[in-house]
C-alpha atoms as a PDB file:
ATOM      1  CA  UNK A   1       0.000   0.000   0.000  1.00  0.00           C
ATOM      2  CA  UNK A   2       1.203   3.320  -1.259  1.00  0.00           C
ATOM      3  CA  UNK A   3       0.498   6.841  -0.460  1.00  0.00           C
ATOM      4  CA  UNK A   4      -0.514   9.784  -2.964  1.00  0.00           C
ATOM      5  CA  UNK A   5       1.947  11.875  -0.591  1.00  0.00           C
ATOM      6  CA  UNK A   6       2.745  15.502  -1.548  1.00  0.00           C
ATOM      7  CA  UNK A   7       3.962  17.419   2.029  1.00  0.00           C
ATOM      8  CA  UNK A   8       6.923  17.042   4.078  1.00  0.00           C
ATOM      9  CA  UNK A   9       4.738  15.197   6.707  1.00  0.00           C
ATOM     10  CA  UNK A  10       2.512  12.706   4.255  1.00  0.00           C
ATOM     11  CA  UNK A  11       5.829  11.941   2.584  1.00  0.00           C
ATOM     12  CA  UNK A  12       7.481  11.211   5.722  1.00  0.00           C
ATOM     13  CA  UNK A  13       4.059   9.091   6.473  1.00  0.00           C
ATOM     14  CA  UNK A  14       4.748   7.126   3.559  1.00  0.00           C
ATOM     15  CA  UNK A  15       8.016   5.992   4.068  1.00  0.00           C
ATOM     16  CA  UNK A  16       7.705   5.470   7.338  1.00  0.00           C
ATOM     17  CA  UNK A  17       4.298   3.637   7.717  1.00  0.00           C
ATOM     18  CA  UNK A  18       3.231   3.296   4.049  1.00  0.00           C
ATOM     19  CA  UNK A  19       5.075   1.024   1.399  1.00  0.00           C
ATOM     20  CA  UNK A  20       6.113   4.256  -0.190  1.00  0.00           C
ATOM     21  CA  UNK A  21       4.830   7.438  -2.299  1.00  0.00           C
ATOM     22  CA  UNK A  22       3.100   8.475  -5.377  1.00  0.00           C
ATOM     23  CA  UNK A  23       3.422  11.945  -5.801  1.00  0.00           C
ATOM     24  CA  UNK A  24       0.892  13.354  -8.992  1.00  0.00           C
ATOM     25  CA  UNK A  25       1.539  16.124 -11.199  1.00  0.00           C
ATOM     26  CA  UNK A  26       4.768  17.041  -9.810  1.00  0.00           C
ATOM     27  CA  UNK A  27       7.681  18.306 -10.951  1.00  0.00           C
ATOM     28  CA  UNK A  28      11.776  17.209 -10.685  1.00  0.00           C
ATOM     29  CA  UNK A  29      12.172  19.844  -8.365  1.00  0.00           C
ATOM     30  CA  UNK A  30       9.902  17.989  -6.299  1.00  0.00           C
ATOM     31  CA  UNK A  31      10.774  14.413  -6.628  1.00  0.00           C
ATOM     32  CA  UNK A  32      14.067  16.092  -5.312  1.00  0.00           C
ATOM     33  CA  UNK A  33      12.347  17.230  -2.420  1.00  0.00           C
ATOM     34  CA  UNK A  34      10.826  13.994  -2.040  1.00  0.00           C
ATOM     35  CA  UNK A  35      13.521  11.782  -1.849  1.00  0.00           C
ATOM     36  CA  UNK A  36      15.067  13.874   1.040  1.00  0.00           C
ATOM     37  CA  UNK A  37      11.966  14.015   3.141  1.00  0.00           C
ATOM     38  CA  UNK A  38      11.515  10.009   2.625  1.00  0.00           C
ATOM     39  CA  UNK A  39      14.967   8.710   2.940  1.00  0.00           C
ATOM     40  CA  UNK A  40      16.996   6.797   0.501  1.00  0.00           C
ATOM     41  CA  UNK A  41      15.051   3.349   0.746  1.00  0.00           C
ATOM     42  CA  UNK A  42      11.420   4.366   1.044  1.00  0.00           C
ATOM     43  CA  UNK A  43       9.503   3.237  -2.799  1.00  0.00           C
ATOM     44  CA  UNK A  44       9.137   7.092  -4.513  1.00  0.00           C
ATOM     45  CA  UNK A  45       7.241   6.237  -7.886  1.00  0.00           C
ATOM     46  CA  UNK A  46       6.511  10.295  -8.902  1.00  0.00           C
ATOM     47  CA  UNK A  47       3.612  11.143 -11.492  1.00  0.00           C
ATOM     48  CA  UNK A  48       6.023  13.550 -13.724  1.00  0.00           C
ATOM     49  CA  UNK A  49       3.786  15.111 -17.250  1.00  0.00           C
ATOM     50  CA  UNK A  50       5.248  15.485 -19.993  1.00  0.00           C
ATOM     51  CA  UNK A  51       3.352  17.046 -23.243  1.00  0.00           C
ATOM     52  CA  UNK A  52       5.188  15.510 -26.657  1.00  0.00           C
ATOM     53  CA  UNK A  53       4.450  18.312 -29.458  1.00  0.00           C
ATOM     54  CA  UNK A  54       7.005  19.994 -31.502  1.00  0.00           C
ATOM     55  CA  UNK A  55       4.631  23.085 -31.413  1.00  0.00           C
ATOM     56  CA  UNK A  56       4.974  25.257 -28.740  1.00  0.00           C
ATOM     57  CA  UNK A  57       1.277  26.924 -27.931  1.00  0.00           C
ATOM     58  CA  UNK A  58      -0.227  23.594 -28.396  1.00  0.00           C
ATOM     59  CA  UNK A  59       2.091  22.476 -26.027  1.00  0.00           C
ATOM     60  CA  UNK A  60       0.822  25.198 -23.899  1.00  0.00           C
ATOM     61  CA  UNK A  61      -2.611  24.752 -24.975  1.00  0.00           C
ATOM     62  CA  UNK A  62      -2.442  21.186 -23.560  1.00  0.00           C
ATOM     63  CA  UNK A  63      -0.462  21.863 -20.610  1.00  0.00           C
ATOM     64  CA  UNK A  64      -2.167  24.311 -19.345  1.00  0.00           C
ATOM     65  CA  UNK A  65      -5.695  21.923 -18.778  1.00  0.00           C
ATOM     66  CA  UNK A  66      -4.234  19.846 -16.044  1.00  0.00           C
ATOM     67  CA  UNK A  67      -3.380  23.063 -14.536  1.00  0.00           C
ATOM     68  CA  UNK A  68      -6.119  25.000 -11.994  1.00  0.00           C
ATOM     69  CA  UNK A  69      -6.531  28.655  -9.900  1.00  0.00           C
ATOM     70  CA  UNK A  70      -8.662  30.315  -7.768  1.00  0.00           C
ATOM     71  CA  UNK A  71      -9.890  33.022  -8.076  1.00  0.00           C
ATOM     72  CA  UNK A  72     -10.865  35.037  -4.873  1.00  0.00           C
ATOM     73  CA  UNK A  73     -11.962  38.555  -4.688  1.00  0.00           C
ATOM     74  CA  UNK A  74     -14.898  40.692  -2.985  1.00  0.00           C
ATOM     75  CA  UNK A  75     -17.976  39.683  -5.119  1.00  0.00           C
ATOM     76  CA  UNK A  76     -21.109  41.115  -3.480  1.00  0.00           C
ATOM     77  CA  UNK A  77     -22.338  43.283  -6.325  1.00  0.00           C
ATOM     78  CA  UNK A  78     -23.012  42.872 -10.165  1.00  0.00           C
ATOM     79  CA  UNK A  79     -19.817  45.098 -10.708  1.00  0.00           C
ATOM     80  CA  UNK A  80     -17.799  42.998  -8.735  1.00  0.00           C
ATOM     81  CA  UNK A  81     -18.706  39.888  -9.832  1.00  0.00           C
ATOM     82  CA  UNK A  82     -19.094  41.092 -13.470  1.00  0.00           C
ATOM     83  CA  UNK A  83     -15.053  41.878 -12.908  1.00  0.00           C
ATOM     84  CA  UNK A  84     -14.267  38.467 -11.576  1.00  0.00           C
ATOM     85  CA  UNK A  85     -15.554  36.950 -14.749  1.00  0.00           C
ATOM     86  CA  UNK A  86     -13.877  38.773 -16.802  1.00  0.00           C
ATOM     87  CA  UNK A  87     -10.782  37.788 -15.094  1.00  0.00           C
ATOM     88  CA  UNK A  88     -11.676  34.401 -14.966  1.00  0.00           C
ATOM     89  CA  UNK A  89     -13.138  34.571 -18.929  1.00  0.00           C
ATOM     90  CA  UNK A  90      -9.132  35.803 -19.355  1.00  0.00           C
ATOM     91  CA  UNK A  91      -7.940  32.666 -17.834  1.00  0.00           C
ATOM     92  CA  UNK A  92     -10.291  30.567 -19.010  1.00  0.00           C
ATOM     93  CA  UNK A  93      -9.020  31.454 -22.595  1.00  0.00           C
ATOM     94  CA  UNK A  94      -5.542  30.583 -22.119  1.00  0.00           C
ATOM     95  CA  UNK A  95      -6.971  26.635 -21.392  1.00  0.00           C
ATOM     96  CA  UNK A  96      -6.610  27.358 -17.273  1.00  0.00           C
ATOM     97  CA  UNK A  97      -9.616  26.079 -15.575  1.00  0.00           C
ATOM     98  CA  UNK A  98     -10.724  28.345 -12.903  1.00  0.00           C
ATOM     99  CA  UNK A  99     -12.639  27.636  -9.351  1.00  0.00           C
ATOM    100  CA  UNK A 100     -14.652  31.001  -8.983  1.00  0.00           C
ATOM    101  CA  UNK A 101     -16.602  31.052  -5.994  1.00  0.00           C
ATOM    102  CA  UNK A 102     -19.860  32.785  -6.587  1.00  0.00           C
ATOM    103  CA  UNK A 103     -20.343  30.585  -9.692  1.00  0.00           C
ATOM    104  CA  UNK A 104     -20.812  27.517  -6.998  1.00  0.00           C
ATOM    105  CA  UNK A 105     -23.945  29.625  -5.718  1.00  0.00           C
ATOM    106  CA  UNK A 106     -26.654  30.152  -7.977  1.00  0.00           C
ATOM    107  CA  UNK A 107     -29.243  30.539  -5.611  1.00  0.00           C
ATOM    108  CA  UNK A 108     -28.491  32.361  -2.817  1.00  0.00           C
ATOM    109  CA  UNK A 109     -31.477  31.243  -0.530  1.00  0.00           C
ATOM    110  CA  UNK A 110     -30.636  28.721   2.175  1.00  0.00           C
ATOM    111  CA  UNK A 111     -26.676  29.842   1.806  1.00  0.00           C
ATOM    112  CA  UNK A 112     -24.973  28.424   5.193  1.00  0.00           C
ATOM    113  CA  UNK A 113     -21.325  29.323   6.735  1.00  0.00           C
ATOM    114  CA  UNK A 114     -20.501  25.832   6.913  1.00  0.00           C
ATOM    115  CA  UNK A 115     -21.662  25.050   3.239  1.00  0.00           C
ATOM    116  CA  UNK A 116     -19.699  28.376   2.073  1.00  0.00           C
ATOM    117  CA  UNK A 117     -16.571  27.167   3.979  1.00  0.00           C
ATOM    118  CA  UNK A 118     -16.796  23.541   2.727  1.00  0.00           C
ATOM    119  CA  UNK A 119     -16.671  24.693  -0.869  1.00  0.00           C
ATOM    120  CA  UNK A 120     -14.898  27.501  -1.298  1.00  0.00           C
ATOM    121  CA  UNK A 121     -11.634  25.343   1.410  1.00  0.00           C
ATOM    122  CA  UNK A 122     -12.449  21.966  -1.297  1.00  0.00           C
ATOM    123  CA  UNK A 123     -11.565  24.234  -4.060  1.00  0.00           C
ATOM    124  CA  UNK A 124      -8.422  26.651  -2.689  1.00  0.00           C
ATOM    125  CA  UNK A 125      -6.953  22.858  -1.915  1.00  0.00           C
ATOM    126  CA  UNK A 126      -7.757  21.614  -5.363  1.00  0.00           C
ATOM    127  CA  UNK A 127      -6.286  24.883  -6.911  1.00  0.00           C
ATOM    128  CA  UNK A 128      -2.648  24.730  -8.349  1.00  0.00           C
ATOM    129  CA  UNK A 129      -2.595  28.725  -7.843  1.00  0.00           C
ATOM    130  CA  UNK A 130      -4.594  31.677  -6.161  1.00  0.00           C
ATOM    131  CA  UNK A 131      -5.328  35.084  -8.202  1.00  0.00           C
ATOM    132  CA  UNK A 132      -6.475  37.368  -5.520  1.00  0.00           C
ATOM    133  CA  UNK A 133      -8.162  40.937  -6.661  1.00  0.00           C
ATOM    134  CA  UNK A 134      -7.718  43.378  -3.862  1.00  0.00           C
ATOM    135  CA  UNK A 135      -9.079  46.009  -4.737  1.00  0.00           C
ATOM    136  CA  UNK A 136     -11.575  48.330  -2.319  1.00  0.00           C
ATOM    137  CA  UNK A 137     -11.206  50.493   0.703  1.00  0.00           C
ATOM    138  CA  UNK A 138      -9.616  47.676   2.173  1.00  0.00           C
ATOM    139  CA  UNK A 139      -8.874  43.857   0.926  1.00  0.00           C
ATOM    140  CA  UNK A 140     -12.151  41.798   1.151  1.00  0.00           C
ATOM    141  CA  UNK A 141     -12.109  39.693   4.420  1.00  0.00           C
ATOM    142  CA  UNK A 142     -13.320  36.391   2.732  1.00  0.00           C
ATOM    143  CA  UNK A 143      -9.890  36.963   0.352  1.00  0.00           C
ATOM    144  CA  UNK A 144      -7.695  37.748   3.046  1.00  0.00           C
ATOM    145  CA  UNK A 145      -8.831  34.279   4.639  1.00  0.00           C
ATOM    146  CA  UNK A 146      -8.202  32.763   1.048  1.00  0.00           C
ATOM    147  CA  UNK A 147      -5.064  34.384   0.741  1.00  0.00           C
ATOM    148  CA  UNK A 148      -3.756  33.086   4.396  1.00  0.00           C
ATOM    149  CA  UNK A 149      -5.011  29.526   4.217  1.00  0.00           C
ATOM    150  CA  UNK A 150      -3.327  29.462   0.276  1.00  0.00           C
ATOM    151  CA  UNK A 151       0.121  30.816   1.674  1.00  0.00           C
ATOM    152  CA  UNK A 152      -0.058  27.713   4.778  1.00  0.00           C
ATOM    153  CA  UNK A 153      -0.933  25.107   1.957  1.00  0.00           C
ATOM    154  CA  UNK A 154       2.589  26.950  -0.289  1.00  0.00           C
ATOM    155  CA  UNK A 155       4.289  26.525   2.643  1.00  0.00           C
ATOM    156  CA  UNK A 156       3.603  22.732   3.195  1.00  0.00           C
ATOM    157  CA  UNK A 157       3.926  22.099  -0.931  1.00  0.00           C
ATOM    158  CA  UNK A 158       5.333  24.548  -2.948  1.00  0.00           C
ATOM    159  CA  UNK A 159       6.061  22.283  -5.661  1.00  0.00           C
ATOM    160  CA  UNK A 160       2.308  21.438  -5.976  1.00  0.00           C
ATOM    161  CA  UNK A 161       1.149  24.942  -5.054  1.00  0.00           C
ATOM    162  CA  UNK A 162       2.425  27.741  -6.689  1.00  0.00           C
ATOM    163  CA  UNK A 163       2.135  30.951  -5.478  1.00  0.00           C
ATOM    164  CA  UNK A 164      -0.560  33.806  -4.791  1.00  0.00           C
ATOM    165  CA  UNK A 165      -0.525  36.420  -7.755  1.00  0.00           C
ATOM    166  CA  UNK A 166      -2.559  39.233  -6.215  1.00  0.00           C
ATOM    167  CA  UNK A 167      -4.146  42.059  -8.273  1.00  0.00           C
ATOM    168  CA  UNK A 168      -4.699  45.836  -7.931  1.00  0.00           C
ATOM    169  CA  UNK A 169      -6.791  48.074 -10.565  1.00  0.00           C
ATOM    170  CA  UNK A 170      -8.197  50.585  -7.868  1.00  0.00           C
ATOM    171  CA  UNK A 171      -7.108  54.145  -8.512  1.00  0.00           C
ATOM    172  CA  UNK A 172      -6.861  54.852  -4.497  1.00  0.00           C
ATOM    173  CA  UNK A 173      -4.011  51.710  -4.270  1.00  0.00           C
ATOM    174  CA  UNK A 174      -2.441  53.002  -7.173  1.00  0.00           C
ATOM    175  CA  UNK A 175      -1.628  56.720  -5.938  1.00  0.00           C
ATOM    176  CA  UNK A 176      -0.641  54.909  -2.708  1.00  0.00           C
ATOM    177  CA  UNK A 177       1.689  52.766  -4.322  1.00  0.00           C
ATOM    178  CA  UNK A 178       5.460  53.466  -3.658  1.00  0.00           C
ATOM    179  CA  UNK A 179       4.569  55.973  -0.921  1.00  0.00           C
ATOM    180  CA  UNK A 180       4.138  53.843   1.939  1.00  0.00           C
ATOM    181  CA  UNK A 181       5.157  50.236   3.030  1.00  0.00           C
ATOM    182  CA  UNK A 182       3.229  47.983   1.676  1.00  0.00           C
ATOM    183  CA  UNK A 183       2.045  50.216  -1.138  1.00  0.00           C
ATOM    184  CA  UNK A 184      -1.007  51.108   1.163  1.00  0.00           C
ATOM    185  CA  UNK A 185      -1.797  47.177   1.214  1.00  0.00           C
ATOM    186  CA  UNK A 186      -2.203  45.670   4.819  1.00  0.00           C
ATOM    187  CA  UNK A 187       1.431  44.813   5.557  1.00  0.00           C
ATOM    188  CA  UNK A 188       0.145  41.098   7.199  1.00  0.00           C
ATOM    189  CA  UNK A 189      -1.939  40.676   3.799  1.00  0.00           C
ATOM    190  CA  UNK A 190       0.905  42.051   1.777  1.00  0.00           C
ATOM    191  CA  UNK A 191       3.416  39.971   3.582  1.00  0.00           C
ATOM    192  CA  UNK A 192       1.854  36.478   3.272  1.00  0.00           C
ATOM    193  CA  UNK A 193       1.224  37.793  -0.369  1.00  0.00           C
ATOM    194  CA  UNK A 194       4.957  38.117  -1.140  1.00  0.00           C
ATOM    195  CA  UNK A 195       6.048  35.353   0.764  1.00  0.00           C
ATOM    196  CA  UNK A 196       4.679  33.144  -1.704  1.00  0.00           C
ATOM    197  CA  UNK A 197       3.936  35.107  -4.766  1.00  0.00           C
ATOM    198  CA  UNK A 198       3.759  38.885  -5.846  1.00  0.00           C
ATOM    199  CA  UNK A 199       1.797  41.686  -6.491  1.00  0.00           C
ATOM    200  CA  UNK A 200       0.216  42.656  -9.733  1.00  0.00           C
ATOM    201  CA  UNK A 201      -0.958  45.983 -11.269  1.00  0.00           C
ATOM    202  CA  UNK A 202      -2.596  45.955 -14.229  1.00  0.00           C
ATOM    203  CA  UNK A 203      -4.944  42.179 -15.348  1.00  0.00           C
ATOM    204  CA  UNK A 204      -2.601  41.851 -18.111  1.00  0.00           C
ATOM    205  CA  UNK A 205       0.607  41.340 -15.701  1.00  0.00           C
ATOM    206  CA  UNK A 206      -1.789  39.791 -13.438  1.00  0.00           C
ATOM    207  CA  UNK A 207      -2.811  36.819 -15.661  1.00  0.00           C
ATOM    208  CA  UNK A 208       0.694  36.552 -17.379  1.00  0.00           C
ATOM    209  CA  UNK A 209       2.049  36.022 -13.825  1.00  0.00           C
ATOM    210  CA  UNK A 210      -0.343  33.408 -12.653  1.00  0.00           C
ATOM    211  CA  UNK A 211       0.815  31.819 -16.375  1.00  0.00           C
ATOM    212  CA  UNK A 212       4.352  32.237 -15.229  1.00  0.00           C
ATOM    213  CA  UNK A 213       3.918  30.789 -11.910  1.00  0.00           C
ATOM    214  CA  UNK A 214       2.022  28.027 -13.816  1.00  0.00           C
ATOM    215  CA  UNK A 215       4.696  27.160 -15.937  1.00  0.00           C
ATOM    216  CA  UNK A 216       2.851  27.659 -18.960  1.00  0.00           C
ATOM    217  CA  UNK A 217       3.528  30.780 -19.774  1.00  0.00           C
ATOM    218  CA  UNK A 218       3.304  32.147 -23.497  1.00  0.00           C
ATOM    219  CA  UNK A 219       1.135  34.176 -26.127  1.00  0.00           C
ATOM    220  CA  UNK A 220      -2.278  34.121 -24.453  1.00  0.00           C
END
C-alpha cells in the first residue's frame, strides 16, 4: 500500500508507515524534495507530465488543462462579480480552468457558513494557484482568509502549489503605491502575499504572472 503523498509530513508518512509514495503532477524539483523528506530506501514512484508536441502553444494549450486557480476577490455586487468573470473569462481562454466562488452559488437562498466554507476550502486545496483581486477600501475579508489559508498550503507544498498572484486596478491603491510600506496594502496581507507570490498591477501582468507561476507561460 502506497500513499498519494505531496507534504513534508505525508511523505514522511509514507516511508515510514506506508510502502512508499506516489506523488501526482509534480515536478523534478519535487521528486528532489521527495527523496530527502523520505529517505533513501522508502519506494518514490513520482507522477512527472510530460506534453510531446514539436509546437509550442499547443504544447501550452495542452499543458495548461491539467493546470487550476482560484480566483478570490470581494464579489457582493453585479460590478464585482461582473469583474471576476472577466478575469476568470481571461484565464479561461488561455486553457486554465478556474474555481470562482460565486459561480458555486446560484441561488443564494438557504446559503450556510458551513456550506460556504466547505466549498470555497475543497476548491483553494484543489487549486494549483490563487489570483487574488484586492481592490476596495480595504482587501475583502473572505480573500484575506483565502489568501492566508493558500500561503499555509505553499508553505507545506510549494512544488504542488504555486504561489498567490494578487491584483490591484483601484485608482486609491495606485496613488498609494510606492509611498508607503506595503504600497497602502495591509502589511500582514501584503506579507503572506509576497512570501509566496507577488503583487500585480494591471490584469494583463496579473494573468501573465499566474501563467508564469504556472509554468505555462506564453502568447495568451
Amino acid at each position: 500500500r502506497i500513499l498519494a503523498a505531496l507534504g513534508p509530513k505525508m511523505l514522511q508518512l509514507s516511508a515510514t508507515k506506508a510502502n512508499g509514495s506516489h506523488p501526482y503532477f509534480t515536478t523534478p524539483e519535487h521528486t528532489e524534495i521527495a527523496r530527502k523528506e523520505m529517505g533513501g530506501d522508502a519506494l518514490l514512484a513520482p507522477e512527472q507530465m510530460v506534453v510531446v508536441e514539436s509546437d509550442p502553444a499547443e504544447a501550452r494549450r495542452i499543458a495548461r488543462a491539467g493546470m487550476k486557480i482560484y480566483l478570490a476577490g470581494p464579489l457582493f455586487n453585479e460590478g464585482e462579480r461582473g469583474q471576476l468573470s472577466g478575469i476568470a473569462a481571461r484565464l479561461r481562454a488561455a486553457g486554465v480552468e478556474v474555481f470562482v466562488p460565486h459561480e458555486q452559488f446560484v441561488e443564494l437562498e438557504g446559503l450556510n457558513a458551513a456550506g460556504v466554507y466547505a466549498t470555497d476550502l475543497a476548491g483553494i486545496r484543489s487549486a494549483n494557484l490563487v489570483l487574488a483581486w484586492l481592490d476596495g477600501t480595504q482587501v475583502d475579508d473572505g480573500t484575506a482568509v483565502e489568501i492566508g489559508i493558500f500561503t499555509q498550503l505553499c508553505a507545506q507544498d510549494p512544488a504542488h502549489y504555486r504561489g498567490i498572484v494578487a491584483l490591484c486596478t483601484d485608482l486609491r491603491m495606485l496613488r498609494r503605491r510606492g509611498l508607503a510600506p506595503g504600497d497602502g496594502i495591509n502589511l500582514f496581507v501584503a506579507g503572506a502575499i509576497e512570501s509566496v507570490g507577488e503583487i500585480t498591477w494591471s490584469i494583463d501582468d496579473a494573468v501573465a504572472a499566474a501563467l508564469r507561476r504556472l509554468g505555462v507561460e506564453g502568447a495568451v
